[in-house]
Protein backbone atom coordinates (compact mmCIF):
# COMPACT_ATOMS: atom_id res chain seq x y z
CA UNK A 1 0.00 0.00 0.00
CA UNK A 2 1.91 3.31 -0.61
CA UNK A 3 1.80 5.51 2.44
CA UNK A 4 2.43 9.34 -0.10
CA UNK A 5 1.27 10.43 -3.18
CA UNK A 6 2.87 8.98 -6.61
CA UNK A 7 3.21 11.68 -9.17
CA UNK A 8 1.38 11.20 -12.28
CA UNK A 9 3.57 9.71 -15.07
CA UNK A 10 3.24 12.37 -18.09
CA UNK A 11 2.12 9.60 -21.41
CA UNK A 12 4.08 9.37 -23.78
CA UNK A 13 2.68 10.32 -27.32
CA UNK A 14 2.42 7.76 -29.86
CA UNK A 15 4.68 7.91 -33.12
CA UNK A 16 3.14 9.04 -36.21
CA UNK A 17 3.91 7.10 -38.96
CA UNK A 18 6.16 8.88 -41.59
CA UNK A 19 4.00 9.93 -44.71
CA UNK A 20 5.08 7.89 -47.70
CA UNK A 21 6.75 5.59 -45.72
CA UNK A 22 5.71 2.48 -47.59
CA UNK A 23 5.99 3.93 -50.81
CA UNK A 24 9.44 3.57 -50.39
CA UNK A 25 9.67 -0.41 -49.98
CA UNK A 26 7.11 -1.00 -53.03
CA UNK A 27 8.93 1.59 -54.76
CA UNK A 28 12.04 -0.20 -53.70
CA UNK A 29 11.11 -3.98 -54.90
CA UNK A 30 9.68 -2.50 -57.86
CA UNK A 31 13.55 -1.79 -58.62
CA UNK A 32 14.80 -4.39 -57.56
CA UNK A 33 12.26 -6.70 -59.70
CA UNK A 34 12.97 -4.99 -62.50
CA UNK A 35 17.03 -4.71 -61.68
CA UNK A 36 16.69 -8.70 -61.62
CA UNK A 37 14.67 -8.70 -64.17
CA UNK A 38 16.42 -7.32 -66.91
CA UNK A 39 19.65 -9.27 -65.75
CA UNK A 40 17.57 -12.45 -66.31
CA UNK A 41 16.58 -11.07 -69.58
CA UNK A 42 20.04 -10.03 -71.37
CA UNK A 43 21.46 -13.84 -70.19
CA UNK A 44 18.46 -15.49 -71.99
CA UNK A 45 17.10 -12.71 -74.06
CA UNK A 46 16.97 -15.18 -77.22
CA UNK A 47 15.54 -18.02 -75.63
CA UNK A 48 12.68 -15.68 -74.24
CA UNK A 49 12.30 -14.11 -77.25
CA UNK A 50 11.72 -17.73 -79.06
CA UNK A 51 9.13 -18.66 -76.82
CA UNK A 52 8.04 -15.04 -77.24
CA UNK A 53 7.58 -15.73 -80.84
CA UNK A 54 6.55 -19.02 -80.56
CA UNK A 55 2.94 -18.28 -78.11
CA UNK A 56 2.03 -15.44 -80.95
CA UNK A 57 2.62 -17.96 -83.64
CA UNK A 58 0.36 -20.12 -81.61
CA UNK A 59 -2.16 -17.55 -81.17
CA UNK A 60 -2.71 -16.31 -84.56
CA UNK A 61 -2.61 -19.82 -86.42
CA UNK A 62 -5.93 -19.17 -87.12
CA UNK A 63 -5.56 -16.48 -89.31
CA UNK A 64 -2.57 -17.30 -91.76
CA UNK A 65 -3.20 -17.67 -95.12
CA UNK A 66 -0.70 -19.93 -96.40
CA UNK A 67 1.32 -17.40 -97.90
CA UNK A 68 3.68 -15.95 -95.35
CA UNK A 69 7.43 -15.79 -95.76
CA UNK A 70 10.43 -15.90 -93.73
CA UNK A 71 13.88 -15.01 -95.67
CA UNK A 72 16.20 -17.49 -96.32
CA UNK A 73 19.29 -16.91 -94.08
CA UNK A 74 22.15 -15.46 -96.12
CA UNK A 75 25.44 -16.84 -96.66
CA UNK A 76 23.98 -20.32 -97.99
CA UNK A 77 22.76 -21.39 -101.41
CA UNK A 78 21.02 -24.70 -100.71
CA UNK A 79 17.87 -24.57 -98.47
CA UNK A 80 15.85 -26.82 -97.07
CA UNK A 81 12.64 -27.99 -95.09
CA UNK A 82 11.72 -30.62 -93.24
CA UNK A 83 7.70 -31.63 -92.41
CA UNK A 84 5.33 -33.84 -91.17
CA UNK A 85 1.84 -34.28 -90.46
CA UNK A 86 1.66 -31.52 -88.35
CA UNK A 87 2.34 -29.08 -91.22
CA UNK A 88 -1.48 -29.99 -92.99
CA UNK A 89 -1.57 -30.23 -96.17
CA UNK A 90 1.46 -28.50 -98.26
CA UNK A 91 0.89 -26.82 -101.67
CA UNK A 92 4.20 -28.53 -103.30
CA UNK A 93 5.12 -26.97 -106.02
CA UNK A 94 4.32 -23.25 -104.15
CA UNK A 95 6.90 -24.36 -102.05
CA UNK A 96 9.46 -25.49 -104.89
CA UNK A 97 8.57 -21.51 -106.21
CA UNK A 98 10.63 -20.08 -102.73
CA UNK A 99 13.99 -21.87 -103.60
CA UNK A 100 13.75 -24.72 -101.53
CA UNK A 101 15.93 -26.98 -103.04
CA UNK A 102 15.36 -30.51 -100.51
CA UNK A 103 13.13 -31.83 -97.88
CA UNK A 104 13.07 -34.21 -95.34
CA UNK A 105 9.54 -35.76 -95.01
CA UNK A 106 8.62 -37.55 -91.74
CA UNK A 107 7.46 -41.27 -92.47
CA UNK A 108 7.37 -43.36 -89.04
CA UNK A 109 7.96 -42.96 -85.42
CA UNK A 110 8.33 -45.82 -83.07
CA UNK A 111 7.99 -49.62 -83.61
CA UNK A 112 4.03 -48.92 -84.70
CA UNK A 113 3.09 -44.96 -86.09
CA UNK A 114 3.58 -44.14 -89.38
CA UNK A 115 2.93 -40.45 -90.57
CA UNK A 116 -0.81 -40.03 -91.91
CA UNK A 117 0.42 -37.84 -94.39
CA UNK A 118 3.66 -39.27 -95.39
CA UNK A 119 2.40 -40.96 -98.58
CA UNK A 120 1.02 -37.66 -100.14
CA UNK A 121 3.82 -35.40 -99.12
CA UNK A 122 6.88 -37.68 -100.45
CA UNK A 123 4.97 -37.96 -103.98
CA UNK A 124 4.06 -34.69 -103.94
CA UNK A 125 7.48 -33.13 -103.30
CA UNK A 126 9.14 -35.08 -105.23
CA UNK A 127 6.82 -34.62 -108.59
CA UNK A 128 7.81 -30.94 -107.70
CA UNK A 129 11.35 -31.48 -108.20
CA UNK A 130 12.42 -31.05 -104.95
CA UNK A 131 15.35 -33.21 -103.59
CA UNK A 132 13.73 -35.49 -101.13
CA UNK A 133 14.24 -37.55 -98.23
CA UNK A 134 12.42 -39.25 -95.39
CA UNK A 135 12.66 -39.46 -91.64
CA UNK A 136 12.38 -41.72 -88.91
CA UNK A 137 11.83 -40.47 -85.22
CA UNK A 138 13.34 -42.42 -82.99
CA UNK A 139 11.81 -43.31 -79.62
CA UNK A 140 14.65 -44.67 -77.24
CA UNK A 141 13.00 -46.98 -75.34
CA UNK A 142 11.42 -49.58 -77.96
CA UNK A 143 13.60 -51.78 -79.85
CA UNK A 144 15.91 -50.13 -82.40
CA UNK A 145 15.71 -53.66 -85.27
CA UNK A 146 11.76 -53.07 -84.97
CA UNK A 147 11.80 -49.41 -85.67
CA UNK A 148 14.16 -50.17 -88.60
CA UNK A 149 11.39 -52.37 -89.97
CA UNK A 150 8.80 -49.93 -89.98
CA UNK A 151 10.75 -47.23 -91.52
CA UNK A 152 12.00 -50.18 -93.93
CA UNK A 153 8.28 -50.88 -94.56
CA UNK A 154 6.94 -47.30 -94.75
CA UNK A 155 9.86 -45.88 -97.25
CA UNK A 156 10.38 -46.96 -100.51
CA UNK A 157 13.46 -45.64 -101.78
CA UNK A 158 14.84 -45.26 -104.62
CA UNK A 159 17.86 -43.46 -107.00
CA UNK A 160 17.56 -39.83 -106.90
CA UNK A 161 16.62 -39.90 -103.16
CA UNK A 162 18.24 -38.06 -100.19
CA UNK A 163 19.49 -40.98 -97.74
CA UNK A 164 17.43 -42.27 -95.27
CA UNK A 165 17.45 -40.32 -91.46
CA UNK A 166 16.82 -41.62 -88.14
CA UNK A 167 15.75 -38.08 -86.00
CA UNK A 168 17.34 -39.17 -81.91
CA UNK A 169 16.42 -36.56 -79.45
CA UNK A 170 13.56 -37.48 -77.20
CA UNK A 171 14.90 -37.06 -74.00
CA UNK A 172 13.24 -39.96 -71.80
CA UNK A 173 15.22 -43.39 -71.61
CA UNK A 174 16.28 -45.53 -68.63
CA UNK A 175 20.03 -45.86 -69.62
CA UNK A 176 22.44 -44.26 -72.29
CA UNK A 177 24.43 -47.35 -73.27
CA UNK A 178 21.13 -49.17 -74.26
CA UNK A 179 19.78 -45.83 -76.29
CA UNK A 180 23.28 -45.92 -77.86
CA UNK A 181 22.87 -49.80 -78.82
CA UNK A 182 19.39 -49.11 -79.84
CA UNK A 183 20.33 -46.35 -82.81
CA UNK A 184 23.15 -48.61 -83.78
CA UNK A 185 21.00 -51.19 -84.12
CA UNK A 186 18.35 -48.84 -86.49
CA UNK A 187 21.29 -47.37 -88.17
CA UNK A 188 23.02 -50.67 -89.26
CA UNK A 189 19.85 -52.28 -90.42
CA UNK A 190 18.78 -49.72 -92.68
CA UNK A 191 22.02 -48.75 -94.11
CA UNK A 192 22.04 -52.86 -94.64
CA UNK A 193 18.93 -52.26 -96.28
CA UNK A 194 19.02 -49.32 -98.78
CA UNK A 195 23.07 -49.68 -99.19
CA UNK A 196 23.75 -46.17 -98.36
CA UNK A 197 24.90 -44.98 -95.21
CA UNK A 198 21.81 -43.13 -93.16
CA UNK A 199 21.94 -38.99 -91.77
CA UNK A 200 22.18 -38.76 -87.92
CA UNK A 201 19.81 -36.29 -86.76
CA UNK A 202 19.85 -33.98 -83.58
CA UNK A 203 19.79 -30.85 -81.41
CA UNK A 204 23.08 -29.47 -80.16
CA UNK A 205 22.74 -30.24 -76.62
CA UNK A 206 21.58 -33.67 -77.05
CA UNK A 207 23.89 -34.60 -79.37
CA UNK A 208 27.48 -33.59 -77.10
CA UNK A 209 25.91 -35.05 -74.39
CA UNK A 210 24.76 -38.53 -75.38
CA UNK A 211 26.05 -39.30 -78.89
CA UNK A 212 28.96 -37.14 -79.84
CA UNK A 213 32.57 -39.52 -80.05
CA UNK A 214 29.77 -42.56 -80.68
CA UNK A 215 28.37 -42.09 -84.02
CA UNK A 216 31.01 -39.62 -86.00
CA UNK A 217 31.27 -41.86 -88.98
CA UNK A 218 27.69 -41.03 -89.87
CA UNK A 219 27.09 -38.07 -91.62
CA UNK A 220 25.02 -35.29 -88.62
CA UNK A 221 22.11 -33.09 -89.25
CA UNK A 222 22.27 -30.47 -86.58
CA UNK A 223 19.66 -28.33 -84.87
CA UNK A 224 20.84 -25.34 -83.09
CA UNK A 225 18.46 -22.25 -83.02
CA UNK A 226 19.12 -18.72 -81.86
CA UNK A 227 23.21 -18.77 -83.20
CA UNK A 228 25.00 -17.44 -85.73
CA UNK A 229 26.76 -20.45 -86.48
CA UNK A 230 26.35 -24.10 -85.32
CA UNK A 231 28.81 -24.41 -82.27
CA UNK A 232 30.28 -27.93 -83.60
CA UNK A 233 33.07 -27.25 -86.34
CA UNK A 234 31.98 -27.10 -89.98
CA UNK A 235 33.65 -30.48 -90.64
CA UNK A 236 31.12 -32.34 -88.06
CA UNK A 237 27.68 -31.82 -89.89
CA UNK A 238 26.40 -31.46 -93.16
CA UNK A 239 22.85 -29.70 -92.89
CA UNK A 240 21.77 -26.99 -90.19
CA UNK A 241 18.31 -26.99 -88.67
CA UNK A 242 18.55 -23.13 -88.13
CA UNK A 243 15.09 -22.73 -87.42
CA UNK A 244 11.62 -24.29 -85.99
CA UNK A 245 9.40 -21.54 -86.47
CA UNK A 246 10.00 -20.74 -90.17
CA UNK A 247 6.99 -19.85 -92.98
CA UNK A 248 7.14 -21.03 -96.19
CA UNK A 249 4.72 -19.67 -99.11
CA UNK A 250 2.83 -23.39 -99.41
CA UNK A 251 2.63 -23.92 -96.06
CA UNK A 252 -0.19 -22.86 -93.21
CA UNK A 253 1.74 -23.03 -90.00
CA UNK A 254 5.42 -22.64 -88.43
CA UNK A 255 7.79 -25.10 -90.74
CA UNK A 256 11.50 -26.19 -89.96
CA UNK A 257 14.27 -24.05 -91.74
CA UNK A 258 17.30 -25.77 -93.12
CA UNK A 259 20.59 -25.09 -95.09
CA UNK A 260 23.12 -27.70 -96.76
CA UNK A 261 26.42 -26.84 -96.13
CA UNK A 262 27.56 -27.34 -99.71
CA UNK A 263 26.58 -26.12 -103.23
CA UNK A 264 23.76 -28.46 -105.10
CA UNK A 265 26.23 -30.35 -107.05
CA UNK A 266 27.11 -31.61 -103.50
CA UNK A 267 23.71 -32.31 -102.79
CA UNK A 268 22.61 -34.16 -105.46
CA UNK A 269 26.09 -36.07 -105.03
CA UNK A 270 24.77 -37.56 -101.54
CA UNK A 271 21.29 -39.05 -103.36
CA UNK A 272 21.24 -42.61 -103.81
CA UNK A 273 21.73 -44.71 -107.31
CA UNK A 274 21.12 -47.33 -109.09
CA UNK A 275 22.17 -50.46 -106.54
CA UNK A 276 25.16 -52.34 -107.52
CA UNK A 277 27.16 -55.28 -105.65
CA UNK A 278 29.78 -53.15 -105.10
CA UNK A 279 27.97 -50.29 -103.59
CA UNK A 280 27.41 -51.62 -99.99
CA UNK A 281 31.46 -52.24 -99.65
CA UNK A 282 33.16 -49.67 -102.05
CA UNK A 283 33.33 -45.60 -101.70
CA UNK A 284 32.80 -43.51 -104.61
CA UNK A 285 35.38 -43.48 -107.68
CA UNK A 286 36.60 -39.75 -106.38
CA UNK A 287 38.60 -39.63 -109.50
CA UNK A 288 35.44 -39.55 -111.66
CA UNK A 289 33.53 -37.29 -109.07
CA UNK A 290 34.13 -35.09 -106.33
CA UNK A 291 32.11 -35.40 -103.84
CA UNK A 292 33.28 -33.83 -101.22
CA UNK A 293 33.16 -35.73 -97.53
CA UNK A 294 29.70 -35.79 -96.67
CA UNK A 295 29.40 -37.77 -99.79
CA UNK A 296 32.38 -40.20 -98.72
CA UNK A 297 30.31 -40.43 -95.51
CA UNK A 298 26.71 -41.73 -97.01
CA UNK A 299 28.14 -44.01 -99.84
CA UNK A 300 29.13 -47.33 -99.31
């Protein structure tokens, strides 16, 4: 009990919050977002930009008319598509009227699918005059000899074709030695078949990390977007996917962009002839014809 009178503690007055105060930390993240932001953007700027470019072309399928155009990319003579049933149907000899000199036309997948519209695209393309060739995509984790036989079955090749190509980049496979075994199987059956030596297929990163140093003696088609140049050295591969979201006068729809590193001499060196005992065992007469390696790498 207190026994004398406790003076009466003044209160204290409460703090007023600083006007604006808040501002300052949303103004602040807003800075820092877009600080970390743009950072993100200039390391992957072209890989945005591609998927960028990809959603609009998505997004306004609807209204192209078949007659859009992307240029060719300068420095090369020899240019190329490659297509499948996801392109539609192609008007074939608009296409032949843009300078497309070849194209690879998809014809199975797996041990079981073959394209719907392989049939009508390789006559088609070829009754244009265009230097064609089929494709096989390859599905890791089903037997390579039974995906030979379908592409065996599907294609019928013949002189004047581009050799045959077996497309290896799906990701998804239990273990690397048996995908390896698996292409070698594909690749050594059809090249037993058609006595030519097939194209290996494949995007950049895929190919240096599972198949570069394992398949060199086969002659690579390379996809690497968003680059000046392919990384690998010009001696490695013969044609450059340079594109995936290329239009083509002919064509409704995105359509792959390709260049042959060679002139079309070269090209029409690497197309497959008349069949002769010889051919599956002996290279080409090079003092006759010049053809250049990737030829020495497809004939045998």
């Amino acid at each position: 009990m207190l026994t004398s009178a406790s003076p009466l503690l003044a209160p204290t007055p409460a703090r007023t919050p600083r006007p604006g105060g808040w501002r300052r930390w949303v103004l602040a993240g807003l800075l820092l977002g877009l600080l970390g932001g743009g950072t993100y953007y200039l390391r992957h700027q072209r890989q945005l930009n591609r998927y960028a470019r990809r959603t609009w072309a998505t997004l306004t399928t609807r209204y192209l008319t078949g007659h859009e155009s992307t240029p060719l990319l300068a420095g090369y003579s020899v240019h190329g598509i490659d297509v499948s049933a996801y392109q539609g149907r192609i008007d074939w000899p608009e296409v032949a009227r843009q300078r497309v000199r070849f194209a690879f036309i998809k014809a199975s997948e797996g041990a079981t699918l073959r394209d719907a519209r392989f049939g009508r695209n390789w006559r088609e393309a070829r009754a244009a005059g265009i230097v064609s060739g089929a494709y096989h995509y390859f599905l890791p984790n089903r037997d390579g000899g039974q995906q030979a036989a379908l592409f065996i079955e599907t294609v019928p090749l013949r002189p004047g074709d581009l050799p045959p190509v077996l497309d290896v980049e799906a990701p998804r496979f239990h273990d690397v030695a048996d995908m390896r075994r698996a292409v070698r199987a594909w690749l050594t059956a059809v090249q037993a078949h058609y006595g030519v030596r097939p194209i290996l297929y494949s995007n950049y990163t895929f190919y240096q990390r599972y198949l570069a140093g394992h398949f060199d003696d086969y002659p690579l088609w390379l996809a690497h977007y968003e680059v000046a140049r392919p990384r690998l050295p010009a001696e490695r591969w013969i044609i450059w996917q340079h594109s995936d979201e290329a239009y083509v006068p002919g064509i409704r729809g995105t359509v792959d962009f390709n260049v042959f590193q060679g002139s079309y001499e070269a090209l029409q060196a690497l197309r497959l002839t008349a069949p002769t005992p010889l051919q599956k065992t002996a290279r080409p007469d090079r003092s006759t014809e010049r053809r250049g390696r990737a030829a020495d790498l497809v004939e045998r």
